[in-house]
N, C-alpha and C. Protein backbone atom coordinates (compact mmCIF):
# COMPACT_ATOMS: atom_id res chain seq x y z
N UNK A 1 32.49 -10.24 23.73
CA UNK A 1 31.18 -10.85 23.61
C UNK A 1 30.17 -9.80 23.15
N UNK A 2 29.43 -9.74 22.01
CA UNK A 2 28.44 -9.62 21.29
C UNK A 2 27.21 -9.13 22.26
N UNK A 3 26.75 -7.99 22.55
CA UNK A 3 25.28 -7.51 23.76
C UNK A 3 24.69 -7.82 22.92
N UNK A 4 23.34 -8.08 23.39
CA UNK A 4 22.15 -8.81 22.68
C UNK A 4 21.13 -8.12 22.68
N UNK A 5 20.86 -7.80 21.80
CA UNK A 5 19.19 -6.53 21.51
C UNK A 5 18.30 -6.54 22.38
N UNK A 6 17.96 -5.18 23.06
CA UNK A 6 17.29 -5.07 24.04
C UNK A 6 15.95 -4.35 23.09
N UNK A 7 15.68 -4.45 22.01
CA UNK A 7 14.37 -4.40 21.53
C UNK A 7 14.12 -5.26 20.40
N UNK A 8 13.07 -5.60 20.51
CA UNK A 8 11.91 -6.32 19.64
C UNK A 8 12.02 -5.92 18.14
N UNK A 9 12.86 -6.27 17.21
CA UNK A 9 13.37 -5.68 15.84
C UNK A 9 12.02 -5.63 14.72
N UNK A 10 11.11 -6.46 14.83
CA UNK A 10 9.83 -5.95 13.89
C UNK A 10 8.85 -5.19 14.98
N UNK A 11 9.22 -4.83 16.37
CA UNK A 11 8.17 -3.89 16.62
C UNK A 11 8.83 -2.58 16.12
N UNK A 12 10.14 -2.18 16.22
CA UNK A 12 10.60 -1.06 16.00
C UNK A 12 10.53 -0.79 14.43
N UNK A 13 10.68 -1.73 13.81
CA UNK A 13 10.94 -1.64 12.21
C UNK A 13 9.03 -1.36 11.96
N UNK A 14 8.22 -1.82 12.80
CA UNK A 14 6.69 -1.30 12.61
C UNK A 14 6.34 0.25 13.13
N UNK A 15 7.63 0.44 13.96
CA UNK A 15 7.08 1.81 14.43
C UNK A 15 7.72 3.16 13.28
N UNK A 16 9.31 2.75 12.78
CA UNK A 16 9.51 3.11 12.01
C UNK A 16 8.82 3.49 10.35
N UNK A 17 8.00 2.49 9.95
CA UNK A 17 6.56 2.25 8.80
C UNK A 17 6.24 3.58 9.13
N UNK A 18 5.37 3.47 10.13
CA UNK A 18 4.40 4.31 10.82
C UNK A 18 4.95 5.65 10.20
N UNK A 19 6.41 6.44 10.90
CA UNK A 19 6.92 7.20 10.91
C UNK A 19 6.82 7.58 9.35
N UNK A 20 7.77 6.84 8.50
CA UNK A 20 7.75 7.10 7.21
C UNK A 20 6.33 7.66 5.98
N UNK A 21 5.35 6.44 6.62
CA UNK A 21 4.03 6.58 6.06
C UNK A 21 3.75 7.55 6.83
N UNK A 22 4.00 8.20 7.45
CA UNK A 22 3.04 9.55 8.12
C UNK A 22 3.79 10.40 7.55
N UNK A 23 4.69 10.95 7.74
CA UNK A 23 6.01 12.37 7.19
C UNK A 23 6.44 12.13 5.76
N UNK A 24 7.09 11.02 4.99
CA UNK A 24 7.68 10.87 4.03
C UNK A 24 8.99 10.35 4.56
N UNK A 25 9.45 10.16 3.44
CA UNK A 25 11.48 9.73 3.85
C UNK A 25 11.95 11.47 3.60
N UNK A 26 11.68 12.29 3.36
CA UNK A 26 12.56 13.15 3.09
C UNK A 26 12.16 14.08 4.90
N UNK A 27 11.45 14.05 5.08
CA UNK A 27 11.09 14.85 5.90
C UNK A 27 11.27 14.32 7.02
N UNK A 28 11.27 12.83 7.17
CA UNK A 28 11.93 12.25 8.65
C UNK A 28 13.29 12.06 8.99
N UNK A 29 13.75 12.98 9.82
CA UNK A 29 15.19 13.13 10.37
C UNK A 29 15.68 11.41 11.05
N UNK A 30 16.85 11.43 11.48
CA UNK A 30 17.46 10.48 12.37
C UNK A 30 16.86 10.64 13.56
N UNK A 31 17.35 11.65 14.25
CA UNK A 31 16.38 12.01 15.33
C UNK A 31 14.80 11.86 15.68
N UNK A 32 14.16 11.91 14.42
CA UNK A 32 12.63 11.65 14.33
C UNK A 32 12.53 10.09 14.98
N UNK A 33 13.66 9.20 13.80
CA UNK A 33 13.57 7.95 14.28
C UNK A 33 13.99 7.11 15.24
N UNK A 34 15.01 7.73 16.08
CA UNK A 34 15.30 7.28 17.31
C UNK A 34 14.54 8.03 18.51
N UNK A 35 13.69 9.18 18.63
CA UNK A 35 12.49 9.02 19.22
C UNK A 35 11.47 8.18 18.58
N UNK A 36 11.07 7.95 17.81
CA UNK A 36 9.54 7.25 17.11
C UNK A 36 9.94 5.70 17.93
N UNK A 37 11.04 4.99 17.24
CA UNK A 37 11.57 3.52 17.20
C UNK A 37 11.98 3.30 18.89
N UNK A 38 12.49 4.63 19.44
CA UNK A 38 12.88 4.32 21.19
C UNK A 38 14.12 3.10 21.24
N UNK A 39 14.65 3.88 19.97
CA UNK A 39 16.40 2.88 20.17
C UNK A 39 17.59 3.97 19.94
N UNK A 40 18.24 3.63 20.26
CA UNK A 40 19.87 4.90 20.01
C UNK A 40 20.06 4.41 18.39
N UNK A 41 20.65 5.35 17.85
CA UNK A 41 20.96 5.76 16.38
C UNK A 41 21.70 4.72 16.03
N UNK A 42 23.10 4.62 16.90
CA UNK A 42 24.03 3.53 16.95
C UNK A 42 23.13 2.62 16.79
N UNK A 43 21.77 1.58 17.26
CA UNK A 43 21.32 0.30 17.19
C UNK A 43 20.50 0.46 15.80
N UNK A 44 20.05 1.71 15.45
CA UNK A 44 19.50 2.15 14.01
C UNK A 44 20.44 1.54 12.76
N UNK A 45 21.48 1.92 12.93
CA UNK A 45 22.75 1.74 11.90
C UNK A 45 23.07 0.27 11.62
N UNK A 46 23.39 0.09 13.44
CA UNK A 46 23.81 -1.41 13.24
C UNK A 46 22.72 -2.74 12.54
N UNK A 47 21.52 -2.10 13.01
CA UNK A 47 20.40 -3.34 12.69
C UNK A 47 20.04 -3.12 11.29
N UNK A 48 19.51 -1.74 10.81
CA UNK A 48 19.53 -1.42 9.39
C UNK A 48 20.11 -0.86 8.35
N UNK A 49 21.14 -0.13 8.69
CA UNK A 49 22.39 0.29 8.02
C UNK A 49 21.88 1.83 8.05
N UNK A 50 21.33 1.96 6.71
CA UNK A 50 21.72 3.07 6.56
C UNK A 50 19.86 3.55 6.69
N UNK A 51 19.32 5.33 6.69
CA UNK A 51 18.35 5.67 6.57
C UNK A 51 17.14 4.54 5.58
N UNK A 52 18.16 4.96 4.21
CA UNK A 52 17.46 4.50 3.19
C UNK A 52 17.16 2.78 3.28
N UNK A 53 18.14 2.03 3.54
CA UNK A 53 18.02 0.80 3.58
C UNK A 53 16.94 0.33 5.22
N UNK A 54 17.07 1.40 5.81
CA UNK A 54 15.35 1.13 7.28
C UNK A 54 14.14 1.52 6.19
N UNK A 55 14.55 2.56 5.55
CA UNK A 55 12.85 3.19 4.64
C UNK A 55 12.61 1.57 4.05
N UNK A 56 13.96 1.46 2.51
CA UNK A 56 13.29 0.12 1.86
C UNK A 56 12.86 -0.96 2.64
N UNK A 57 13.33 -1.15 4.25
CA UNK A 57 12.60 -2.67 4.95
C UNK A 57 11.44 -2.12 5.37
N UNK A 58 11.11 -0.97 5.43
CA UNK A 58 9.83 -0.76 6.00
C UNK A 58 8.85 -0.57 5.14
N UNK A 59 9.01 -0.36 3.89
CA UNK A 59 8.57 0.01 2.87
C UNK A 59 8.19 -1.46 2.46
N UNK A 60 8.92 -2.35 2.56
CA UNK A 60 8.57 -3.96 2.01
C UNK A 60 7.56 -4.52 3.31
N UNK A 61 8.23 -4.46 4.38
CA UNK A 61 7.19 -4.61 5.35
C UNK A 61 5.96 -3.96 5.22
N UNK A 62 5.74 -2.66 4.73
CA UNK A 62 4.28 -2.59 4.70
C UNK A 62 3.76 -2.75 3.23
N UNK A 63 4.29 -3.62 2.04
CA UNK A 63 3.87 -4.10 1.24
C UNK A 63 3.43 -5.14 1.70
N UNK A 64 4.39 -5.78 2.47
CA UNK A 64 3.86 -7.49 2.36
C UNK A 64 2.52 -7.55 3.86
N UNK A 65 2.73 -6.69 3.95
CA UNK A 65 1.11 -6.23 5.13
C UNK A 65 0.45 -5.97 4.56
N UNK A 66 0.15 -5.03 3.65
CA UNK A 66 -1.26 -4.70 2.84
C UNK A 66 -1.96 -5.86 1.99
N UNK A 67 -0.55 -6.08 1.36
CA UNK A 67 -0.90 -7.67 0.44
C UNK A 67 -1.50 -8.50 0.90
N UNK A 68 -1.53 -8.80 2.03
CA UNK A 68 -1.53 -9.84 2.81
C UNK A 68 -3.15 -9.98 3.33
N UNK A 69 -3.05 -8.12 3.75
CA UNK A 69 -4.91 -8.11 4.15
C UNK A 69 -5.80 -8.39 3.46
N UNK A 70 -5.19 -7.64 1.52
CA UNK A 70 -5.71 -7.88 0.50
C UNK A 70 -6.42 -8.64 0.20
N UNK A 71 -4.97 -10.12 0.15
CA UNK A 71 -5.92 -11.12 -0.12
C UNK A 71 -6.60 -11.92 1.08
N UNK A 72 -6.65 -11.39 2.23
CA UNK A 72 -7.24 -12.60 2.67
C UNK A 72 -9.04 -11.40 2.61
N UNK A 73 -9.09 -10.08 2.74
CA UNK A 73 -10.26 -9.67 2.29
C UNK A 73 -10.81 -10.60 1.10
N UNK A 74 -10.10 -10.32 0.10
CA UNK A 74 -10.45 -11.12 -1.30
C UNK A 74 -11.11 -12.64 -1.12
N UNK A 75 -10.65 -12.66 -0.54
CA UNK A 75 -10.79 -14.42 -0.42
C UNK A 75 -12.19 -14.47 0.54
N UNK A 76 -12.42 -13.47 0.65
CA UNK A 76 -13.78 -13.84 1.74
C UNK A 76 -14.64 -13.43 1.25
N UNK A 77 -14.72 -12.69 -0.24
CA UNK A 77 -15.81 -12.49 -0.55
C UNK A 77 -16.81 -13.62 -1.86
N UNK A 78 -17.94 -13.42 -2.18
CA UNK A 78 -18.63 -14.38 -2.55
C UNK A 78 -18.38 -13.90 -3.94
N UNK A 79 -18.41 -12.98 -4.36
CA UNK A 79 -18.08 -12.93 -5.69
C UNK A 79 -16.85 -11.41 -5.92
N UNK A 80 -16.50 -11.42 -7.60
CA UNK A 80 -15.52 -10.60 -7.89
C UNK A 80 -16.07 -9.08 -7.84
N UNK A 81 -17.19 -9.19 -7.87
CA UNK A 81 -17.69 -7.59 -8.06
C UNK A 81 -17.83 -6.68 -6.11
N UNK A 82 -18.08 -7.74 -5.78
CA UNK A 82 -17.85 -7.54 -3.98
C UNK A 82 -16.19 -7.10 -4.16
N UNK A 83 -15.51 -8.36 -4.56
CA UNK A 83 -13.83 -8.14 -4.37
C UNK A 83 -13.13 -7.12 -4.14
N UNK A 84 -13.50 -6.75 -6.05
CA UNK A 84 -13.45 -5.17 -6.61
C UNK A 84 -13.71 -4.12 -5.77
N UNK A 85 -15.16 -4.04 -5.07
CA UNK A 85 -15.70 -2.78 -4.29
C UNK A 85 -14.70 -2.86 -2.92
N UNK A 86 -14.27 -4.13 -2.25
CA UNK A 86 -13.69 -4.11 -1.11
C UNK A 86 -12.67 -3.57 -1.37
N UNK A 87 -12.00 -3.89 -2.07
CA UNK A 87 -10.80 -3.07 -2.07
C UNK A 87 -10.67 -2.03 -2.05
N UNK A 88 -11.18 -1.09 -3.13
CA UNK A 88 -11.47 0.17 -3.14
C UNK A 88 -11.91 0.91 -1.75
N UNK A 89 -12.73 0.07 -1.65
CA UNK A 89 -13.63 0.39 0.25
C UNK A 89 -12.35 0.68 1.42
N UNK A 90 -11.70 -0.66 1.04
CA UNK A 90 -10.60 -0.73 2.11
C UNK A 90 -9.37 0.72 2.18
N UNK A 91 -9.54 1.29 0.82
CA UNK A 91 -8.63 2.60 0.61
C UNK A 91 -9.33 3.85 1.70
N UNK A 92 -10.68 3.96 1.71
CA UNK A 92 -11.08 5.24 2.18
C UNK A 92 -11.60 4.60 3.61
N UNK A 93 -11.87 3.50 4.24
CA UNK A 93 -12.16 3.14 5.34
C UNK A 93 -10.91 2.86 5.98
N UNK A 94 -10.14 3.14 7.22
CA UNK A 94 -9.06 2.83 7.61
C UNK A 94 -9.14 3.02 9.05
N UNK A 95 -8.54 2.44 9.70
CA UNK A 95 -8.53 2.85 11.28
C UNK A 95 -7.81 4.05 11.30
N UNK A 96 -8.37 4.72 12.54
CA UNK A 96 -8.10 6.30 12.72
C UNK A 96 -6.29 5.95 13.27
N UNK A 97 -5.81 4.87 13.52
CA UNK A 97 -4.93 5.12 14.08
C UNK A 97 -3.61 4.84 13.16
N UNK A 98 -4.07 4.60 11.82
CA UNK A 98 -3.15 4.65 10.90
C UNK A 98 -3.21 6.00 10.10
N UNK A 99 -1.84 6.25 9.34
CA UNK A 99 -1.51 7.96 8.34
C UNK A 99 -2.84 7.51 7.61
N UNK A 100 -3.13 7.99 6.94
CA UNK A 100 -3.96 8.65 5.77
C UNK A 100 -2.99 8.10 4.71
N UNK A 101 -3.84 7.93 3.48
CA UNK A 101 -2.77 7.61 1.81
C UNK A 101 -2.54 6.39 1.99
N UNK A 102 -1.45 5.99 1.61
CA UNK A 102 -0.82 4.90 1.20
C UNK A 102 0.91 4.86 1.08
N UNK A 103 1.31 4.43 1.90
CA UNK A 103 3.21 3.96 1.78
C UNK A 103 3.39 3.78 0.52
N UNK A 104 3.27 3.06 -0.18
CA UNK A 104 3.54 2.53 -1.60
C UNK A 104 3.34 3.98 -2.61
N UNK A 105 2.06 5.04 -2.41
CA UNK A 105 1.80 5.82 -3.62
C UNK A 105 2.76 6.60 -3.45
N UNK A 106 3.06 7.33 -1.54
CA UNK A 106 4.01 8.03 -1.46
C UNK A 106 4.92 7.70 -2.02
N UNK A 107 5.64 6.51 -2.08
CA UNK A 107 7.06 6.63 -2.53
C UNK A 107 7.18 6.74 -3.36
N UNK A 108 5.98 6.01 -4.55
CA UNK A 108 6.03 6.52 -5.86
C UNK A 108 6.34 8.31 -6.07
N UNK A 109 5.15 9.00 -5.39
CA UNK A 109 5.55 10.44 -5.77
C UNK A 109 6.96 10.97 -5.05
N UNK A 110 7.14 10.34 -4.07
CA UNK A 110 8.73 10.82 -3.69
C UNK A 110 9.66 10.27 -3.94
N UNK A 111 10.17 9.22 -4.35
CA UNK A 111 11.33 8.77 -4.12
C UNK A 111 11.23 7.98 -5.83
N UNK A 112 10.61 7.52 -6.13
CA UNK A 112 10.39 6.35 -7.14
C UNK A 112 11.47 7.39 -8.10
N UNK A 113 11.14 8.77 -9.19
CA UNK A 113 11.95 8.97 -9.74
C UNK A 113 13.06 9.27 -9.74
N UNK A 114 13.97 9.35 -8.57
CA UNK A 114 15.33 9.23 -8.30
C UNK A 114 15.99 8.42 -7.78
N UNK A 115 15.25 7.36 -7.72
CA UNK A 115 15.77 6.26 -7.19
C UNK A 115 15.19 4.91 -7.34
N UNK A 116 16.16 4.29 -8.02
CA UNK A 116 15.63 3.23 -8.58
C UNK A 116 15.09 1.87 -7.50
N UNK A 117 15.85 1.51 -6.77
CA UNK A 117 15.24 0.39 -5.09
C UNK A 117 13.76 0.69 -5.43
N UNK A 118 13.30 2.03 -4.91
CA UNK A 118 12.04 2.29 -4.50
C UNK A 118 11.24 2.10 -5.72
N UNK A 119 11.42 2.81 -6.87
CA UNK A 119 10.95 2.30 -8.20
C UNK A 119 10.55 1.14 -8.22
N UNK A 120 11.55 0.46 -8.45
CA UNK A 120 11.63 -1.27 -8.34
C UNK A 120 10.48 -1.72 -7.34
N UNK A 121 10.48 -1.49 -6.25
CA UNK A 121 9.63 -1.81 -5.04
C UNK A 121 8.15 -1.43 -5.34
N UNK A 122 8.31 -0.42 -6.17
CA UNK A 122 6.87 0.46 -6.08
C UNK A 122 6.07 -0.29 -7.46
N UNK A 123 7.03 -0.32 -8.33
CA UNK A 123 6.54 -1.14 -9.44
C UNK A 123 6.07 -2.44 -9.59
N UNK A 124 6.78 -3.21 -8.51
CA UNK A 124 6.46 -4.63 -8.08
C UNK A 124 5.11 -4.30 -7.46
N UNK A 125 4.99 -3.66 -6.57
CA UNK A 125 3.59 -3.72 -5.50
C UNK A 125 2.29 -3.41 -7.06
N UNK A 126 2.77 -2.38 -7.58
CA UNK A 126 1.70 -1.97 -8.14
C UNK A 126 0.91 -3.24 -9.06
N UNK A 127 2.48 -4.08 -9.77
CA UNK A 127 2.22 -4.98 -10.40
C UNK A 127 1.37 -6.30 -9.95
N UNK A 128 1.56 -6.69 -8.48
CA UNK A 128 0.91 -7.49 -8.02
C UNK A 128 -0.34 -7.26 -7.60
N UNK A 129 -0.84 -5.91 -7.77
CA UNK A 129 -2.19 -5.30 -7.20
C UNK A 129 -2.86 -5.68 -8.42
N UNK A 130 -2.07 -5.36 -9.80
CA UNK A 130 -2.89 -5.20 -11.04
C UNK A 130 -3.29 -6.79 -11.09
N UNK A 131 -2.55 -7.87 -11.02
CA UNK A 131 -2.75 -9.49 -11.14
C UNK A 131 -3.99 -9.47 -10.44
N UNK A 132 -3.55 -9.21 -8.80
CA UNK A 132 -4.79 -9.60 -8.11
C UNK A 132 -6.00 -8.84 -8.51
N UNK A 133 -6.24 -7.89 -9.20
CA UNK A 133 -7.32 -7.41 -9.95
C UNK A 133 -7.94 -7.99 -11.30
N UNK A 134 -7.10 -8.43 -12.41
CA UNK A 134 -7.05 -9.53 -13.56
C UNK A 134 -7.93 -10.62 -13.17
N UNK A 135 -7.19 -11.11 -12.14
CA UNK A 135 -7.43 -12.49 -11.65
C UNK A 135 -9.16 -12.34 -10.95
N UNK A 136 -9.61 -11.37 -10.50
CA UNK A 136 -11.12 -11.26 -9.96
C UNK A 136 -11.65 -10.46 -11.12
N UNK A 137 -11.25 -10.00 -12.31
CA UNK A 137 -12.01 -9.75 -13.64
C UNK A 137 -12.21 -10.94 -13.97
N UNK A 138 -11.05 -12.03 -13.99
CA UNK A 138 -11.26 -12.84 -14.66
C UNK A 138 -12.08 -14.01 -13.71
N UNK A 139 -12.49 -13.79 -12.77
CA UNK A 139 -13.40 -14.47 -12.13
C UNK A 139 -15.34 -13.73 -12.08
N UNK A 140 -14.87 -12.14 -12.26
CA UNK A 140 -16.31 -12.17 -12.60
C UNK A 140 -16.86 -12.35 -13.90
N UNK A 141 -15.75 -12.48 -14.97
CA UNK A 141 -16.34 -13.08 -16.01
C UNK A 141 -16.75 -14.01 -16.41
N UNK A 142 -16.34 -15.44 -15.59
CA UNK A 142 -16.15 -16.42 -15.61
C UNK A 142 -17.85 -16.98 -14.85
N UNK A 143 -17.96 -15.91 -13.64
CA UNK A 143 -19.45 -16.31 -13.24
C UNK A 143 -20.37 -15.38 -14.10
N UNK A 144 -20.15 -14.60 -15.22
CA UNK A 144 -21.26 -13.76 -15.38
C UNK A 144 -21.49 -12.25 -15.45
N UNK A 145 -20.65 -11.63 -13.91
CA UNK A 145 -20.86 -10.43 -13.58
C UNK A 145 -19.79 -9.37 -14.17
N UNK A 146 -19.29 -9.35 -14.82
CA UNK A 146 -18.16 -9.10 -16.17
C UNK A 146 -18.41 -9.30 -17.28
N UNK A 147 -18.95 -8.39 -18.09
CA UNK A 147 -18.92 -9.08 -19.70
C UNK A 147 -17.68 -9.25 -20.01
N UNK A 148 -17.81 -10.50 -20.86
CA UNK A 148 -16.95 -10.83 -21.48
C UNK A 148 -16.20 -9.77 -22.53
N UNK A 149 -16.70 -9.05 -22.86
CA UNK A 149 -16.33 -8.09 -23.92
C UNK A 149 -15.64 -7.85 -23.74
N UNK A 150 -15.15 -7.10 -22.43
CA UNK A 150 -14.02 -6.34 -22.15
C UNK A 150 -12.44 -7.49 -21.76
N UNK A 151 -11.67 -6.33 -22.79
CA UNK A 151 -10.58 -7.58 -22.26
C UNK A 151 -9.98 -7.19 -20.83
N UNK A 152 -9.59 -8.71 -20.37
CA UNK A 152 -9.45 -8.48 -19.09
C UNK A 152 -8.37 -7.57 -18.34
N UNK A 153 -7.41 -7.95 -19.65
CA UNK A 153 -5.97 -7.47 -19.23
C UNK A 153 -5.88 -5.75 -18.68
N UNK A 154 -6.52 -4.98 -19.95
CA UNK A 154 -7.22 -4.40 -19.94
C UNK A 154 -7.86 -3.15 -18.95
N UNK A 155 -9.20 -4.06 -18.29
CA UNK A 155 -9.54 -3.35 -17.51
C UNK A 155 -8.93 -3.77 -15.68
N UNK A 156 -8.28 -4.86 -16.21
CA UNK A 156 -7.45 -4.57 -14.84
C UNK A 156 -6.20 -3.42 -14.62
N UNK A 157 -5.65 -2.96 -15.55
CA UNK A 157 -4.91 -1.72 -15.43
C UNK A 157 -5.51 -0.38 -15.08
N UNK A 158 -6.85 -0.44 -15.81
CA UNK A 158 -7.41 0.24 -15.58
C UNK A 158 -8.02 0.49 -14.20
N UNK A 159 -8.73 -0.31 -13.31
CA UNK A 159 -8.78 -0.37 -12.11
C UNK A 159 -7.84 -0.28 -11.25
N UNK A 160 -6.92 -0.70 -11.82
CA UNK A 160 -5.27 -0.66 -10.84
C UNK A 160 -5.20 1.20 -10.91
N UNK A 161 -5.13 1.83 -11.87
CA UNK A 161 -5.12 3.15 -12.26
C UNK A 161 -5.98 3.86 -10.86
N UNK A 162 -7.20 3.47 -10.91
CA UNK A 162 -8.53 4.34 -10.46
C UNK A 162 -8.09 3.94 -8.80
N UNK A 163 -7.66 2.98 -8.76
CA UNK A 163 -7.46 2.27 -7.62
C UNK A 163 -5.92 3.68 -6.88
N UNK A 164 -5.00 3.76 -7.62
CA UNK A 164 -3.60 4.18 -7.17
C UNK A 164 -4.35 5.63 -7.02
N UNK A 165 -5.46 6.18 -7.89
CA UNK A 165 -5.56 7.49 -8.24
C UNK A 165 -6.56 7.98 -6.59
N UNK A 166 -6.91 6.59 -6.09
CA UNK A 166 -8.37 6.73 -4.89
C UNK A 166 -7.23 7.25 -3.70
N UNK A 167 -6.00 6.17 -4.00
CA UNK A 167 -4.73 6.22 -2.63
C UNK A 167 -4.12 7.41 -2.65
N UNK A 168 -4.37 8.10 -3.39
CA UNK A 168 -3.46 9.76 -3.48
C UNK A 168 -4.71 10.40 -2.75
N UNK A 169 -5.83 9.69 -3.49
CA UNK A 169 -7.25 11.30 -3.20
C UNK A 169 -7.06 10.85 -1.54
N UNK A 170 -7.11 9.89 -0.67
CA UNK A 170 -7.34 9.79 0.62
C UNK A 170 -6.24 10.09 1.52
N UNK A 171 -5.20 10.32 0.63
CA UNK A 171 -4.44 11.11 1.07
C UNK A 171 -4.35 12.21 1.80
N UNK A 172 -5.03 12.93 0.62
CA UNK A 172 -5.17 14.83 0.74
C UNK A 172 -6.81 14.84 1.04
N UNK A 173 -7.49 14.08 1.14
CA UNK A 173 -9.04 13.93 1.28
C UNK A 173 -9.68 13.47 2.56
N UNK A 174 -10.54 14.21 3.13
CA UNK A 174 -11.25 13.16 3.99
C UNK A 174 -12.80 13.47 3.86
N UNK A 175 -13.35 14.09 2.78
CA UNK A 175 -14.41 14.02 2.14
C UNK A 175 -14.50 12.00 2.00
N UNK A 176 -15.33 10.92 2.67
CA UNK A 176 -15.44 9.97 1.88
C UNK A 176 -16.57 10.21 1.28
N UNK A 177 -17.68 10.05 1.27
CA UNK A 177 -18.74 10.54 0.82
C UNK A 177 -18.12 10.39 -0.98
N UNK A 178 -17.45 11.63 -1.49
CA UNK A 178 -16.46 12.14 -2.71
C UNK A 178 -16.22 10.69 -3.27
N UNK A 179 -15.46 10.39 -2.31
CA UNK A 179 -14.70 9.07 -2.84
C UNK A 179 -15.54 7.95 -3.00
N UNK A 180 -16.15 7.70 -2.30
CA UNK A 180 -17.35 6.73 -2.16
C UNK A 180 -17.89 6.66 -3.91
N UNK A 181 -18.73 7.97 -4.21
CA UNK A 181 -18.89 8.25 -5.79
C UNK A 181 -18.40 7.70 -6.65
N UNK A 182 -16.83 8.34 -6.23
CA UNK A 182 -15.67 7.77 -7.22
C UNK A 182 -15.56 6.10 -7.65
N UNK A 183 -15.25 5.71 -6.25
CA UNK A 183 -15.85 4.08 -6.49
C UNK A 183 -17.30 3.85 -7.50
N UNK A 184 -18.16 4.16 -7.28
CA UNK A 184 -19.21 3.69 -7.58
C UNK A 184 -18.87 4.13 -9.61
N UNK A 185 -18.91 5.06 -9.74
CA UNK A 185 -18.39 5.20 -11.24
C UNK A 185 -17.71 4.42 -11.31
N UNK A 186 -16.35 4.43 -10.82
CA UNK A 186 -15.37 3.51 -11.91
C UNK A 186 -15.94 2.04 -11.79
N UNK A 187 -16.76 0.96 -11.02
CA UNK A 187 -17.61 -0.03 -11.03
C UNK A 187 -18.67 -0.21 -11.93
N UNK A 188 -18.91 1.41 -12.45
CA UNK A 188 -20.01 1.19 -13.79
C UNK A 188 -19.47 0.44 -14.50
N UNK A 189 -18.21 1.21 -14.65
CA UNK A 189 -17.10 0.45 -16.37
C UNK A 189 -16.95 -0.70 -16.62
N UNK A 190 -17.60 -1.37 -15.32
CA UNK A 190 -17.32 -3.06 -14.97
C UNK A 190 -18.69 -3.24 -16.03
N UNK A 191 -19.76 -2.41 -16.21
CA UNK A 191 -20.88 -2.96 -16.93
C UNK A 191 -20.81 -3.60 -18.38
């Protein structure tokens, strides 16, 4: 007969996130994660297989968490040029009790060029950031606060860019003030 999990599999797979987004995948041992997660290695293996295959579920888990805040921020604001700034906002404002940076940029700089999963993963997130950016160009153009001039396609890469480039600076940064700036320029370009 089959023992039955004596822990909570998305609290541990959340504590694991944590772990990764704070250290990296290269730098967090087994050991790191069976203290962090508070399960034996053996229940590590069995529930997620291998290191890499706990990083990629945690790594999707905290995509489909950010996404998620994303849009429901998005959705609460009154117009696209608010949208735009929230987001950005949401990069350098964070609760003290989360890492610094971003899961997604890290893996890009660590893992993305040797390995394709994370690539894949990292490229998807980025790609759905750039839509949900398109999609509120193409709503402040639509009310006004966007010239039309600019094509949309466009300057949503471009914001996606300034946007990935803010998640590295808050990384290594805790100047906001700096960053704050930074926002406010790349929002000119919206003129």
């Amino acid at each position: 007969m089959a023992r039955s999990k004596e822990y909570d599999e998305d609290a541990v797979l959340h504590k694991a996130m944590k772990l990764f987004w704070h250290q990296g995948y290269e730098k967090t041992s087994m050991q790191d994660l069976v203290t962090q997660m508070g399960i034996h290695r053996r229940s590590i293996y069995d529930t997620f297989g291998s290191k890499h295959a706990l990083y990629m579920k945690a790594l999707k888990r905290y995509v489909e968490t950010v996404e998620a805040n994303i849009k429901k921020q998005l959705t609460s604001m009154d117009s696209a040029m608010q949208g735009i700034r929230r987001l950005f906002e949401m990069t350098i404002h964070r609760k003290e009790t989360l890492p610094s940076g971003c899961l997604t940029v890290n893996t890009a700089i660590e893992l993305a060029e040797h390995d394709q999963e994370a690539m894949d993963m990292v490229m998807d997130s980025f790609s759905s950031t750039e839509n949900m950016l398109y999609e509120l160009v193409l709503r402040g153009q639509k009310s006004g606060e966007i010239p039309e001039r600019h094509d949309a396609k466009k300057l949503a890469r471009f914001l996606n860019n300034s946007f990935v480039g803010l998640r590295v600076l808050a990384k290594t940064r805790k100047d906001t003030q700096k960053m704050e700036e930074i926002i406010e320029m790349t929002l000119i370009a919206l003129d």
